[in-house]
N, C-alpha and C. Protein backbone atom coordinates (compact mmCIF):
# COMPACT_ATOMS: atom_id res chain seq x y z
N UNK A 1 68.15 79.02 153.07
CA UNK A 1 69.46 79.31 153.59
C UNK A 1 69.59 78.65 154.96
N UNK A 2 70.86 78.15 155.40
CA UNK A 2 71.22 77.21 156.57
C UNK A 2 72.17 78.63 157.58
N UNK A 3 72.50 78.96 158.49
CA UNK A 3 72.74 79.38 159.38
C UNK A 3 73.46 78.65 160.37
N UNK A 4 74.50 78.70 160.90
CA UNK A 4 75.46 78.15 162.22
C UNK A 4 75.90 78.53 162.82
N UNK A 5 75.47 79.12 164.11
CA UNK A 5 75.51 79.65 165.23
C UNK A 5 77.36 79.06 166.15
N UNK A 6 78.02 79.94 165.98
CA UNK A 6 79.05 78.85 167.30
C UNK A 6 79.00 79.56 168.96
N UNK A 7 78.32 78.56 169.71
CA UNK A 7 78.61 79.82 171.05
C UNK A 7 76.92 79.94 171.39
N UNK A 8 76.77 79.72 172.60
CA UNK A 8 75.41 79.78 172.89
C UNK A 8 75.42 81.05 174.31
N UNK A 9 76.40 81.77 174.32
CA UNK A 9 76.68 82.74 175.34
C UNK A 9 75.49 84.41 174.99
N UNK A 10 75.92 85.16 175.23
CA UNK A 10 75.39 85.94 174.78
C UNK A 10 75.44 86.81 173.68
N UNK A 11 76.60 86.99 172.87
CA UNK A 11 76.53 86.88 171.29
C UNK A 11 75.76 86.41 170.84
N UNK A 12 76.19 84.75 170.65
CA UNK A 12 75.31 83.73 170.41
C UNK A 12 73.47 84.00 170.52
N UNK A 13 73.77 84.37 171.74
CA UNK A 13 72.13 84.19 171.64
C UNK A 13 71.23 85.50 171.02
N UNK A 14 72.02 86.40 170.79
CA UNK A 14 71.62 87.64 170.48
C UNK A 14 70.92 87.25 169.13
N UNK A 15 72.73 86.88 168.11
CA UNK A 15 72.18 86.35 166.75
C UNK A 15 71.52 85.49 166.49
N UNK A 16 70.69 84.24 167.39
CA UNK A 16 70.10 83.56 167.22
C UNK A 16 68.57 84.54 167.54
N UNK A 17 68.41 85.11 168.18
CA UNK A 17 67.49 85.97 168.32
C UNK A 17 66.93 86.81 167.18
N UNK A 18 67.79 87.36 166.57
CA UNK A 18 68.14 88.62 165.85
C UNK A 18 67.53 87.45 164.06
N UNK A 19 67.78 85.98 164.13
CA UNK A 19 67.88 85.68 162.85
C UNK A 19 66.17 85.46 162.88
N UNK A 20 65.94 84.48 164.45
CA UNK A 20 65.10 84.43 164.05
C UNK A 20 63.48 85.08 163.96
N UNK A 21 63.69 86.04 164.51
CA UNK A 21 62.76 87.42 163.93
C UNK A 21 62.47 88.50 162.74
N UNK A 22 63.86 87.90 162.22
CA UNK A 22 64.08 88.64 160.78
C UNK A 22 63.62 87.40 159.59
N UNK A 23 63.52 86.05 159.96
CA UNK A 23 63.51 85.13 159.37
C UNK A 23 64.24 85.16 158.22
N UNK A 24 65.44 85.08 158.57
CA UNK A 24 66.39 85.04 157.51
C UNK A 24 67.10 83.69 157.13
N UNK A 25 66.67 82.39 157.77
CA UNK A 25 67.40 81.00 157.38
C UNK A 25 65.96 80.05 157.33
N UNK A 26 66.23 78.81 156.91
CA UNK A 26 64.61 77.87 157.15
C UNK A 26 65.52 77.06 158.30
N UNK A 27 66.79 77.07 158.32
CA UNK A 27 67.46 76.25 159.30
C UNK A 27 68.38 77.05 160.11
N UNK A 28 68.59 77.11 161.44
CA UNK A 28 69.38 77.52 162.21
C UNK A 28 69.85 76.77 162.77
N UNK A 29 71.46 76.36 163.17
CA UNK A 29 72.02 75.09 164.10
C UNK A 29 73.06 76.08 165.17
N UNK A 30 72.62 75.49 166.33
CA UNK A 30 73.68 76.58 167.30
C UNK A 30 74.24 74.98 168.24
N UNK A 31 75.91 75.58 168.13
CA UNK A 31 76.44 74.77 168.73
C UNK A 31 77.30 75.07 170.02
N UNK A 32 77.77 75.03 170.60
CA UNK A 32 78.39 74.82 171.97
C UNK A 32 78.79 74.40 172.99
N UNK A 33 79.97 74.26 173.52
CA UNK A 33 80.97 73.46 173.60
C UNK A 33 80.65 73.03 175.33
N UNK A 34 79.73 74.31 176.05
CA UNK A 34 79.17 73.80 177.41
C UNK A 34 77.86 73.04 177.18
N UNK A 35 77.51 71.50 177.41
CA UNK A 35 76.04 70.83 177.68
C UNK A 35 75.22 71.36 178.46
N UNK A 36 75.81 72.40 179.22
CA UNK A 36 74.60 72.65 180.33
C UNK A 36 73.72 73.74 179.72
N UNK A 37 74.16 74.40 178.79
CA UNK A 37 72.98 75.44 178.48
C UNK A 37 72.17 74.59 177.02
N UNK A 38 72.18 73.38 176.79
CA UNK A 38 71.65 72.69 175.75
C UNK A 38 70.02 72.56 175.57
N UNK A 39 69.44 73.31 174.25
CA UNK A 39 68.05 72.73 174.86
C UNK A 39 67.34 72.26 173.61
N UNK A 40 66.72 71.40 173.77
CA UNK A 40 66.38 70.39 172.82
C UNK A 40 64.78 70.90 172.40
């Protein structure tokens, strides 16, 4: 299962948190519209 995050704020980061401890996707993509919180 693929997963797409929109929003790297704190929602965002909750459910990115939240997925990947439950391991619920093999892929997660988080996107957002500020570069400065980008991390590679």
């Amino acid at each position: 299962m693929k997963i797409g995050i929109i929003g790297a704020g704190a929602v965002g980061s909750a459910c990115l948190t939240a997925a990947v401890q439950r391991r619920v996707a093999r892929e997660i993509i988080m996107v957002n519209r500020n570069r400065d919180r980008r991390r590679d």
